[in-house]
Protein backbone atom coordinates (compact mmCIF):
# COMPACT_ATOMS: atom_id res chain seq x y z
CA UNK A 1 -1.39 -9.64 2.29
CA UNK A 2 1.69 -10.06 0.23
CA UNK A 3 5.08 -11.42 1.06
CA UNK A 4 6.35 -7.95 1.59
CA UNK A 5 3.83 -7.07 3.90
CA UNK A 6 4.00 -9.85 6.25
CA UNK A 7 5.84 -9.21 9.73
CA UNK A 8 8.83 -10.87 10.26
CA UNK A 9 10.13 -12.87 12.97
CA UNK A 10 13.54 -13.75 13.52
CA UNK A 11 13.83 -17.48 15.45
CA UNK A 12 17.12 -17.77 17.64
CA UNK A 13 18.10 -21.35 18.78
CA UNK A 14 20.87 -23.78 18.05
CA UNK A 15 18.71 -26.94 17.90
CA UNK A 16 17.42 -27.32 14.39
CA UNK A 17 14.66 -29.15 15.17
CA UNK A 18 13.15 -26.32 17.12
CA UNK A 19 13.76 -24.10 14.32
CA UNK A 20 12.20 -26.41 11.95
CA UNK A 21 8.80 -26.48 14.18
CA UNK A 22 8.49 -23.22 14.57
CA UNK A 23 9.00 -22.16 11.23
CA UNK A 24 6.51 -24.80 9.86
CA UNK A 25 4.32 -23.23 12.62
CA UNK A 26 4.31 -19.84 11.32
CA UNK A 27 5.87 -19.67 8.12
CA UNK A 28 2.09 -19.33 6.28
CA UNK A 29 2.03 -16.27 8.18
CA UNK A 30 4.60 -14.58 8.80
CA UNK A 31 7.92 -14.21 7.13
CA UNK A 32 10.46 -16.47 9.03
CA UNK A 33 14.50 -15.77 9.57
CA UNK A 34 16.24 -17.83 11.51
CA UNK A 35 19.90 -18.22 13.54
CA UNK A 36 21.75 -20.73 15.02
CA UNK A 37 24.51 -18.59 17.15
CA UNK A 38 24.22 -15.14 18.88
CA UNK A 39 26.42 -13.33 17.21
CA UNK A 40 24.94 -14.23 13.54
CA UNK A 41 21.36 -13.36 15.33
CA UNK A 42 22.28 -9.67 15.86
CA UNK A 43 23.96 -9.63 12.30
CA UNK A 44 20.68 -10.90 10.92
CA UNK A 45 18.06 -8.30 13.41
CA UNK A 46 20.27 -5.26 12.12
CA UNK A 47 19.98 -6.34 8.36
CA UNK A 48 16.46 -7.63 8.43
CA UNK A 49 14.76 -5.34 11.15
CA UNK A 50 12.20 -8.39 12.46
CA UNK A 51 8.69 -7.54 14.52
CA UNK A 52 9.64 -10.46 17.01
CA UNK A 53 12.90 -12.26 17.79
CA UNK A 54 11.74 -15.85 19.63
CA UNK A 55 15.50 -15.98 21.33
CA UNK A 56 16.62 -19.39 23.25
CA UNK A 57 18.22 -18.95 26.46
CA UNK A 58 20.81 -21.84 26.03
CA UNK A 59 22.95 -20.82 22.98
CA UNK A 60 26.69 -21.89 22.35
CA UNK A 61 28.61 -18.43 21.79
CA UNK A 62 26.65 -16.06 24.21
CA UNK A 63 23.46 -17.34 26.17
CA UNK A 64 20.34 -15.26 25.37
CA UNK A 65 20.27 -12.65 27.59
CA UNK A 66 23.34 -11.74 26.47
CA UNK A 67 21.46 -11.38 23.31
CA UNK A 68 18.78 -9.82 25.09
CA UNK A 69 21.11 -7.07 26.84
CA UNK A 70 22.83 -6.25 23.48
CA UNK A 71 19.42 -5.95 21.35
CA UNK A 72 18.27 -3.72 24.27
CA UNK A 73 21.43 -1.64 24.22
CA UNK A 74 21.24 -0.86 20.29
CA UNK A 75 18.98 1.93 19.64
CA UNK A 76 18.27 0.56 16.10
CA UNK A 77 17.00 -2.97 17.87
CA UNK A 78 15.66 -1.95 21.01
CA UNK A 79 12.29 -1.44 20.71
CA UNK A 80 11.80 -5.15 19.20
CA UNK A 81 10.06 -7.67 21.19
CA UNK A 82 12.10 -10.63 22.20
CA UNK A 83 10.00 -13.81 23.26
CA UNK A 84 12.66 -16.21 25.39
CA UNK A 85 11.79 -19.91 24.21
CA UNK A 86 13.84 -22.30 26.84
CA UNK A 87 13.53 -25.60 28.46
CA UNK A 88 14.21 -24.11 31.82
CA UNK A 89 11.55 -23.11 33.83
CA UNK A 90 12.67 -22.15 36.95
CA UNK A 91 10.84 -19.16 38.00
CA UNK A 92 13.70 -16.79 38.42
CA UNK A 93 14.91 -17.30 35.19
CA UNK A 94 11.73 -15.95 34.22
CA UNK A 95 11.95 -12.92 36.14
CA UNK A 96 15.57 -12.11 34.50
CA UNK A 97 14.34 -12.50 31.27
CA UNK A 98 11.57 -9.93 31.64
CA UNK A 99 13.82 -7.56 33.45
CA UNK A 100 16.21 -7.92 30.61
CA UNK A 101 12.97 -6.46 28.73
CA UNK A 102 11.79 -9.69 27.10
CA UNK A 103 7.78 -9.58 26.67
CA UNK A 104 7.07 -13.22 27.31
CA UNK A 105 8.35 -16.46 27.99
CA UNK A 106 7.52 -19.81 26.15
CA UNK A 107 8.80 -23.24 27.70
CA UNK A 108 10.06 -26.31 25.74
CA UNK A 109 8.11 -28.89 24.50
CA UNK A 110 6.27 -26.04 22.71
CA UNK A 111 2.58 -26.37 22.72
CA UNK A 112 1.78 -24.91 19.11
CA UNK A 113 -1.66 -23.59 20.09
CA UNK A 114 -0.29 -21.48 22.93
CA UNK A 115 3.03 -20.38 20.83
CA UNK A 116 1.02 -19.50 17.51
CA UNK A 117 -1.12 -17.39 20.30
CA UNK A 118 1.12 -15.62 21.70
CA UNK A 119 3.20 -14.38 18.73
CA UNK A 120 -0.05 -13.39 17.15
CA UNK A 121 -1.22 -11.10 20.23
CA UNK A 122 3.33 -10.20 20.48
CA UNK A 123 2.62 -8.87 16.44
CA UNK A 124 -0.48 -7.66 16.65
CA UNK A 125 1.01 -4.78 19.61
CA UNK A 126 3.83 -4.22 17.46
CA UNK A 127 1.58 -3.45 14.39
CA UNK A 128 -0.16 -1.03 16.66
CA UNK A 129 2.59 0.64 17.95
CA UNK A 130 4.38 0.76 14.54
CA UNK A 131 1.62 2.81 13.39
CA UNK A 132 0.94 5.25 15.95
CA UNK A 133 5.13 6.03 15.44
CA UNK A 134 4.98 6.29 12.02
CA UNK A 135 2.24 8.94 12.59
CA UNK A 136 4.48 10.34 14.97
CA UNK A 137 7.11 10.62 12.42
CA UNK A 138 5.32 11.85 9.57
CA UNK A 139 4.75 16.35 8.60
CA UNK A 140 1.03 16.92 9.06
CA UNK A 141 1.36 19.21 5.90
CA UNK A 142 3.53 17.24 3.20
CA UNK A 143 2.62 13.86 4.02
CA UNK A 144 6.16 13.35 4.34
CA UNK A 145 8.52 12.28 7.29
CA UNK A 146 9.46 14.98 9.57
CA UNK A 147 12.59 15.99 11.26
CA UNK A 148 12.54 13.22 14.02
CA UNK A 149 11.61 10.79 10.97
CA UNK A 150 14.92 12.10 9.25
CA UNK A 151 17.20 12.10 12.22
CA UNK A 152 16.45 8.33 13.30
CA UNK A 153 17.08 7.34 9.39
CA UNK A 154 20.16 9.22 9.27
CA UNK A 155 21.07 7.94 12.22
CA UNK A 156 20.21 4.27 10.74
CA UNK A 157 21.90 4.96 7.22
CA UNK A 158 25.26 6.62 9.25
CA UNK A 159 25.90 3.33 11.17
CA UNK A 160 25.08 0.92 7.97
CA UNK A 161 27.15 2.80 6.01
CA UNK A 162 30.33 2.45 8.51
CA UNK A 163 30.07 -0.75 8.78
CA UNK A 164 29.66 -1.88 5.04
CA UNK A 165 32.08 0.94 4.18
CA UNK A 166 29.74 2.04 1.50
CA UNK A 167 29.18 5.92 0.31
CA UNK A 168 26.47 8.34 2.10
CA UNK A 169 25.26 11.42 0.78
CA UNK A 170 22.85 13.75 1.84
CA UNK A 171 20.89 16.63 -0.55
CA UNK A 172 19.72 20.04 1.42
CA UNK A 173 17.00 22.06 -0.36
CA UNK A 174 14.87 25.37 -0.14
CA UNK A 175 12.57 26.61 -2.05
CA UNK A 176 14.12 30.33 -3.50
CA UNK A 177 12.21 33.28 -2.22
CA UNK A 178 9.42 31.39 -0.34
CA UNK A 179 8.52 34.18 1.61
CA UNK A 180 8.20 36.41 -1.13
CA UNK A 181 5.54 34.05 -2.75
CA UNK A 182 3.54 33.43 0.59
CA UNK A 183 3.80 37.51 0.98
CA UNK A 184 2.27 37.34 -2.99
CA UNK A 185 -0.40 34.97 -2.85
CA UNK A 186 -1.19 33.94 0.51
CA UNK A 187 -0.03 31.23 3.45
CA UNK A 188 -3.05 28.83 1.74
CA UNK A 189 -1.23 29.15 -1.49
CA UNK A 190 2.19 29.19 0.09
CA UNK A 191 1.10 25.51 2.15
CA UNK A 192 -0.14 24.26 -1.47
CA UNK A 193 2.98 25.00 -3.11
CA UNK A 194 5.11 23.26 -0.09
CA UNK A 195 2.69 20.02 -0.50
CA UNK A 196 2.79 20.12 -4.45
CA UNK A 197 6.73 20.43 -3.99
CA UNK A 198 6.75 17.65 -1.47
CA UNK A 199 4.90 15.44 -3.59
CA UNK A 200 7.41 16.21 -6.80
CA UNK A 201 10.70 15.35 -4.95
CA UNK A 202 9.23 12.46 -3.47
CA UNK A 203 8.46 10.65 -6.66
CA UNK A 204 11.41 11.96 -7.82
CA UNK A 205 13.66 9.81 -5.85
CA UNK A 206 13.90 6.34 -7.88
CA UNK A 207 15.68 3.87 -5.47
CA UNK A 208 13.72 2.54 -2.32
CA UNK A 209 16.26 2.92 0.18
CA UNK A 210 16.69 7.01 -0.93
CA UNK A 211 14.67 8.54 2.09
CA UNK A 212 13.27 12.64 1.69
CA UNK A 213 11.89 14.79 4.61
CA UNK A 214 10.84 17.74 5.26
CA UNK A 215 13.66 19.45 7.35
CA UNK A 216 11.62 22.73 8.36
CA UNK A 217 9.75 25.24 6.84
CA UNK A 218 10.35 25.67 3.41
CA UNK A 219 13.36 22.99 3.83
CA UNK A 220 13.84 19.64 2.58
CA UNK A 221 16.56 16.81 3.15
CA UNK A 222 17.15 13.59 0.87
CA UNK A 223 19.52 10.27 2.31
CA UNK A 224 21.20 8.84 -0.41
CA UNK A 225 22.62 5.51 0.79
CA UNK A 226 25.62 4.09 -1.32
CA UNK A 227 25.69 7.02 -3.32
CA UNK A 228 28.43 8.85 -4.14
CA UNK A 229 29.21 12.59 -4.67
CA UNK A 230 28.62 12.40 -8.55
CA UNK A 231 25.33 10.47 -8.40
CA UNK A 232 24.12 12.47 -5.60
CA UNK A 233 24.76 15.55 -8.18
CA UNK A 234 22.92 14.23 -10.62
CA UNK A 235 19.69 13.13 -8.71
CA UNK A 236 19.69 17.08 -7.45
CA UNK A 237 19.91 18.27 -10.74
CA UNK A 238 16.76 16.00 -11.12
CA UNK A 239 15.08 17.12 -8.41
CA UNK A 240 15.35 20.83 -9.36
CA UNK A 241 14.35 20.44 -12.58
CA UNK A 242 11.09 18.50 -11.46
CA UNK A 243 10.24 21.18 -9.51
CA UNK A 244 10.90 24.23 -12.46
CA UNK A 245 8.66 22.08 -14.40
CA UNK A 246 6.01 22.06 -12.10
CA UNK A 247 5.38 25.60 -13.25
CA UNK A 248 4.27 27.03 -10.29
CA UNK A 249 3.77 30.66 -10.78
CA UNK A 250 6.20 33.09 -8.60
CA UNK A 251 5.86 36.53 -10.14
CA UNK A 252 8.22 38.49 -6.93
CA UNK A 253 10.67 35.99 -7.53
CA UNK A 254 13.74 37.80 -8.94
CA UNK A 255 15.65 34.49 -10.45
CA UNK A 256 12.24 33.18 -12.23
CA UNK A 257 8.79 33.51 -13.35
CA UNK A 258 8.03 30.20 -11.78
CA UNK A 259 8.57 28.35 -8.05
CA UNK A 260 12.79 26.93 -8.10
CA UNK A 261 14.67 25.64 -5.62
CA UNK A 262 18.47 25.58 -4.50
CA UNK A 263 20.26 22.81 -3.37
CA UNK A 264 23.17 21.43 -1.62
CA UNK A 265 25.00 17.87 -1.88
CA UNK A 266 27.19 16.64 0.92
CA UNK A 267 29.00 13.31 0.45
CA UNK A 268 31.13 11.11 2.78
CA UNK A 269 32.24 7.76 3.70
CA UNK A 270 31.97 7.44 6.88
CA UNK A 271 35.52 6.89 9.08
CA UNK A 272 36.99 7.74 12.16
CA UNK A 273 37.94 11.36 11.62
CA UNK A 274 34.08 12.53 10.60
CA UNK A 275 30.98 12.84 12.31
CA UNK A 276 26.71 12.70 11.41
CA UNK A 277 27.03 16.30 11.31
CA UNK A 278 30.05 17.48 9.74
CA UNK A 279 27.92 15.94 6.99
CA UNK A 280 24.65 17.83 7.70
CA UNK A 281 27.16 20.81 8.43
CA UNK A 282 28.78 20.08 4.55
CA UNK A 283 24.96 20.28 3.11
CA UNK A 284 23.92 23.20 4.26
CA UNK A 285 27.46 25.09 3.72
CA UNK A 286 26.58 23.78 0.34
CA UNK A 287 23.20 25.24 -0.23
CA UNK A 288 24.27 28.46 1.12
CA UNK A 289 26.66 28.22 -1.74
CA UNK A 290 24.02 27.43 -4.34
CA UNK A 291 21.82 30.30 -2.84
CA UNK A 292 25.08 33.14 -2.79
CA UNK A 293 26.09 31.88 -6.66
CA UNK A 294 22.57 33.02 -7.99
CA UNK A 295 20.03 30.16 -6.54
CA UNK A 296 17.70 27.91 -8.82
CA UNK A 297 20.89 25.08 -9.26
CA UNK A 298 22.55 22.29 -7.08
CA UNK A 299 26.04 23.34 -5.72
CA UNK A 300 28.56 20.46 -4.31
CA UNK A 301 32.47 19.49 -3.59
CA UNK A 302 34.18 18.34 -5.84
CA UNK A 303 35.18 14.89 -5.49
């Protein structure tokens, strides 16, 4: 397994020591983050996205079920498991802790046998329900992610984007005439051509936070993090020539003798006077401009 691949685990406590033991614990294994307040812990889970967070009760700038209760409340966070790790061990302290949603409870002094244990069987459910979702979020056709997929990222990419202040942009795509060519050669052919095209914009897109799924149909969407209208431009204009040179025959189409596509760029940075889908809304006003102008090329704002 390499470094990327290992599951992460985010330790919260204020004591160093414990910090130190449990990352010497599990640090062969896993790959280890670490806080010392509550507020720097949620900073760190957005950013780094553990498997587990092993959360002390007892912390100096909001105890951990405060913790708890805000992880639970963010729909980016929520489905992470939180182990509490505390020297108290009264038994309804327990109980709050798993009605704040926590998934176990480990008591100081740690016994290392039990705690390596538990985090194992803790990351070994999470593995298991991290694939059955990404199955769920994945088109059975293209291989690619599928609306849901696209609407949680977007969702994601909207809220990092307002709080770093950075650029979003978003690319809406069709392929021209589709039904034409499944009328032509077939809904075999026509499911080919969707999962060669599929294929082509996805290796298209060069940076790994850029995200592509397939929106419905013969319609595609691409998140462009950070990028701005200009570069977003350009990477459509690269994404419809990749697919003219793919060469896919399309002898009804009127624009081509090959497969093209159309495309629309929406770009925003995202402030209190716009919303998630006055962008989407921007996109596809966009490629129903590119489509009305004569189809087969990428139409934006300026700006």
């Amino acid at each position: 397994m390499t470094f990327t691949d290992q599951q992460k685990i985010l330790i919260v406590d204020d004591a160093i020591i414990n910090i130190q033991v449990l990352n010497e614990l599990l640090k062969g294994e896993y790959r280890v983050f670490f806080a010392t307040r509550g507020s720097e812990a949620l900073d760190i889970a957005t950013t780094a996205l553990p498997d587990l967070i092993m959360l002390d009760i007892m912390m100096p700038d909001m105890d951990g079920y405060d913790i708890c209760r805000k992880l639970k409340a963010d729909p980016l966070l929520k489905e992470i498991p939180v182990i509490f790790i505390t020297a108290m061990s009264q038994e309804q302290d327990e109980v709050l802790g798993l009605e704040l949603g926590a998934v176990d409870y480990i008591t100081k002094p740690f016994n290392l046998s039990l705690v390596r244990l538990r985090v194992r069987n803790q990351l070994e459910l999470k593995r298991q329900r991290d694939i059955l979702e990404r199955l769920s979020l994945m088109d059975g056709l293209t291989g690619l992610p599928n609306r849901r997929a696209f609407d949680e990222c977007f969702d994601r990419e909207w809220r990092r984007a307002w709080r770093k202040g950075w650029d979003l942009s978003l690319i809406m795509l069709d392929i021209d005439y589709f039904k034409a060519y499944n009328d032509t050669y077939g809904h075999i052919a026509g499911d080919d051509c969707l999962k060669r095209i599929g294929s082509a914009l996805a290796a298209t897109l060069g940076r790994g936070g850029d995200f592509i799924a397939r929106y419905g149909g013969e319609e595609f969407i691409c998140v462009l993090p950070n990028t701005d209208t200009a570069g977003a431009t350009a990477m459509g204009e690269k994404l419809r020539t990749m697919v003219e040179e793919l060469q896919i025959p399309h002898q009804t189409s009127p624009i081509s003798p090959s497969v093209t596509i159309s495309l629309g760029v929406a770009h925003v940075t995202p402030d209190k006077g716009v919303t998630p889908e006055s962008l989407i809304e921007q996109a596809d006003a966009m490629l129903y401009s590119a489509k009305r102008d004569g189809r087969n090329r990428v139409a934006s704002l300026p700006g």
